[in-house]
C-alpha atoms as a PDB file:
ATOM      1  CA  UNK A   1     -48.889 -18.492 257.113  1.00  0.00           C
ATOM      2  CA  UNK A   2     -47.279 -15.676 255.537  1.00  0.00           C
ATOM      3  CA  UNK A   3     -47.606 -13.338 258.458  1.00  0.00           C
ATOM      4  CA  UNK A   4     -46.361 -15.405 261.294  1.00  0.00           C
ATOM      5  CA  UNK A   5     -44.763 -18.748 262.490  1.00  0.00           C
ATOM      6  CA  UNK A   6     -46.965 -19.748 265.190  1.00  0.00           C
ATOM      7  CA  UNK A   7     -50.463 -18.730 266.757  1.00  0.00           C
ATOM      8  CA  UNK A   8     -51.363 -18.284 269.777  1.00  0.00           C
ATOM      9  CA  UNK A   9     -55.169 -17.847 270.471  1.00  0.00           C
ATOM     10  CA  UNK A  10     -55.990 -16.163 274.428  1.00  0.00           C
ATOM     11  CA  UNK A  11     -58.972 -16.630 276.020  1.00  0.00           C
ATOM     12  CA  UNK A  12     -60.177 -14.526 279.010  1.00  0.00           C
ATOM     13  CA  UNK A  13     -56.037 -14.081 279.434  1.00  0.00           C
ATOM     14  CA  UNK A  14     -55.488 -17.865 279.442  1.00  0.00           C
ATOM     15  CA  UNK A  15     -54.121 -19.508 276.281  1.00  0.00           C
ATOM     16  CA  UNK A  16     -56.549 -21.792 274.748  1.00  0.00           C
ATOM     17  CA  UNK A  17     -54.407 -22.821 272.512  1.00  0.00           C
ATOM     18  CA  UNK A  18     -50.784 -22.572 271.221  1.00  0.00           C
ATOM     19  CA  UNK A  19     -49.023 -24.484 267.923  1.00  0.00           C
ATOM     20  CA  UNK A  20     -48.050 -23.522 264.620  1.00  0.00           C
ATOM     21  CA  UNK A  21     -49.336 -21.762 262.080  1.00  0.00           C
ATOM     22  CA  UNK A  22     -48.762 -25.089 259.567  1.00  0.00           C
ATOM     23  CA  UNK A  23     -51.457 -26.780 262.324  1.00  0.00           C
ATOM     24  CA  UNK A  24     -54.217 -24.582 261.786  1.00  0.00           C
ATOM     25  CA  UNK A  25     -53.582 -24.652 257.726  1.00  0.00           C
ATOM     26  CA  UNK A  26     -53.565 -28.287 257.978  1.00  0.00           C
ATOM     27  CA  UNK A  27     -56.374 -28.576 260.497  1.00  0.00           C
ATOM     28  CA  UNK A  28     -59.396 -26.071 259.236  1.00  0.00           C
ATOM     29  CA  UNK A  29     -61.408 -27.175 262.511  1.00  0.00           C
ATOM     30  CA  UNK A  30     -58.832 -25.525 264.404  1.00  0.00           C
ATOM     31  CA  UNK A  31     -59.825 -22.523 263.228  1.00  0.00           C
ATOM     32  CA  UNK A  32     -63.504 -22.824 263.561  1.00  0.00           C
ATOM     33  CA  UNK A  33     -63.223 -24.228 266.886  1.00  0.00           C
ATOM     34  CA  UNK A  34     -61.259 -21.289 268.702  1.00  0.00           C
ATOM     35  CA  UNK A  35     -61.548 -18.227 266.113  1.00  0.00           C
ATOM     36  CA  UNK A  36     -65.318 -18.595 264.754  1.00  0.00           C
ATOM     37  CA  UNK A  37     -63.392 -18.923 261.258  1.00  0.00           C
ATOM     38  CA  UNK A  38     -65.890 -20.630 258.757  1.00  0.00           C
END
Protein backbone atom coordinates (compact mmCIF):
# COMPACT_ATOMS: atom_id res chain seq x y z
CA UNK A 1 0.00 0.00 0.00
CA UNK A 2 1.19 3.38 -0.38
CA UNK A 3 0.93 4.32 3.24
CA UNK A 4 2.62 1.46 4.94
CA UNK A 5 4.62 -1.86 4.60
CA UNK A 6 2.79 -4.11 6.78
CA UNK A 7 -0.63 -4.22 8.79
CA UNK A 8 -1.27 -5.12 11.78
CA UNK A 9 -5.02 -5.46 12.78
CA UNK A 10 -5.62 -5.59 17.11
CA UNK A 11 -8.38 -7.01 18.53
CA UNK A 12 -9.48 -6.42 22.17
CA UNK A 13 -5.38 -5.68 22.53
CA UNK A 14 -4.49 -9.06 20.98
CA UNK A 15 -3.28 -9.14 17.36
CA UNK A 16 -5.63 -10.91 15.16
CA UNK A 17 -3.62 -10.70 12.60
CA UNK A 18 -0.17 -9.52 11.34
CA UNK A 19 1.43 -9.75 7.46
CA UNK A 20 2.00 -7.45 4.79
CA UNK A 21 0.32 -5.00 3.24
CA UNK A 22 0.96 -6.96 -0.43
CA UNK A 23 -1.30 -9.92 1.54
CA UNK A 24 -4.29 -8.04 2.08
CA UNK A 25 -4.03 -6.42 -1.69
CA UNK A 26 -3.66 -9.83 -2.93
CA UNK A 27 -6.18 -11.43 -0.61
CA UNK A 28 -9.52 -9.02 -0.60
CA UNK A 29 -11.11 -11.56 2.05
CA UNK A 30 -8.53 -10.49 4.32
CA UNK A 31 -9.90 -7.42 4.51
CA UNK A 32 -13.48 -8.27 4.87
CA UNK A 33 -12.76 -10.83 7.33
CA UNK A 34 -10.91 -8.63 10.08
CA UNK A 35 -11.72 -4.86 8.96
CA UNK A 36 -15.56 -5.11 7.76
CA UNK A 37 -13.95 -3.79 4.34
CA UNK A 38 -16.50 -4.66 1.49
Amino acid sequence: MSVADDIVVLNTGEVAYAGSAEDVRATPDLATRHLGVF
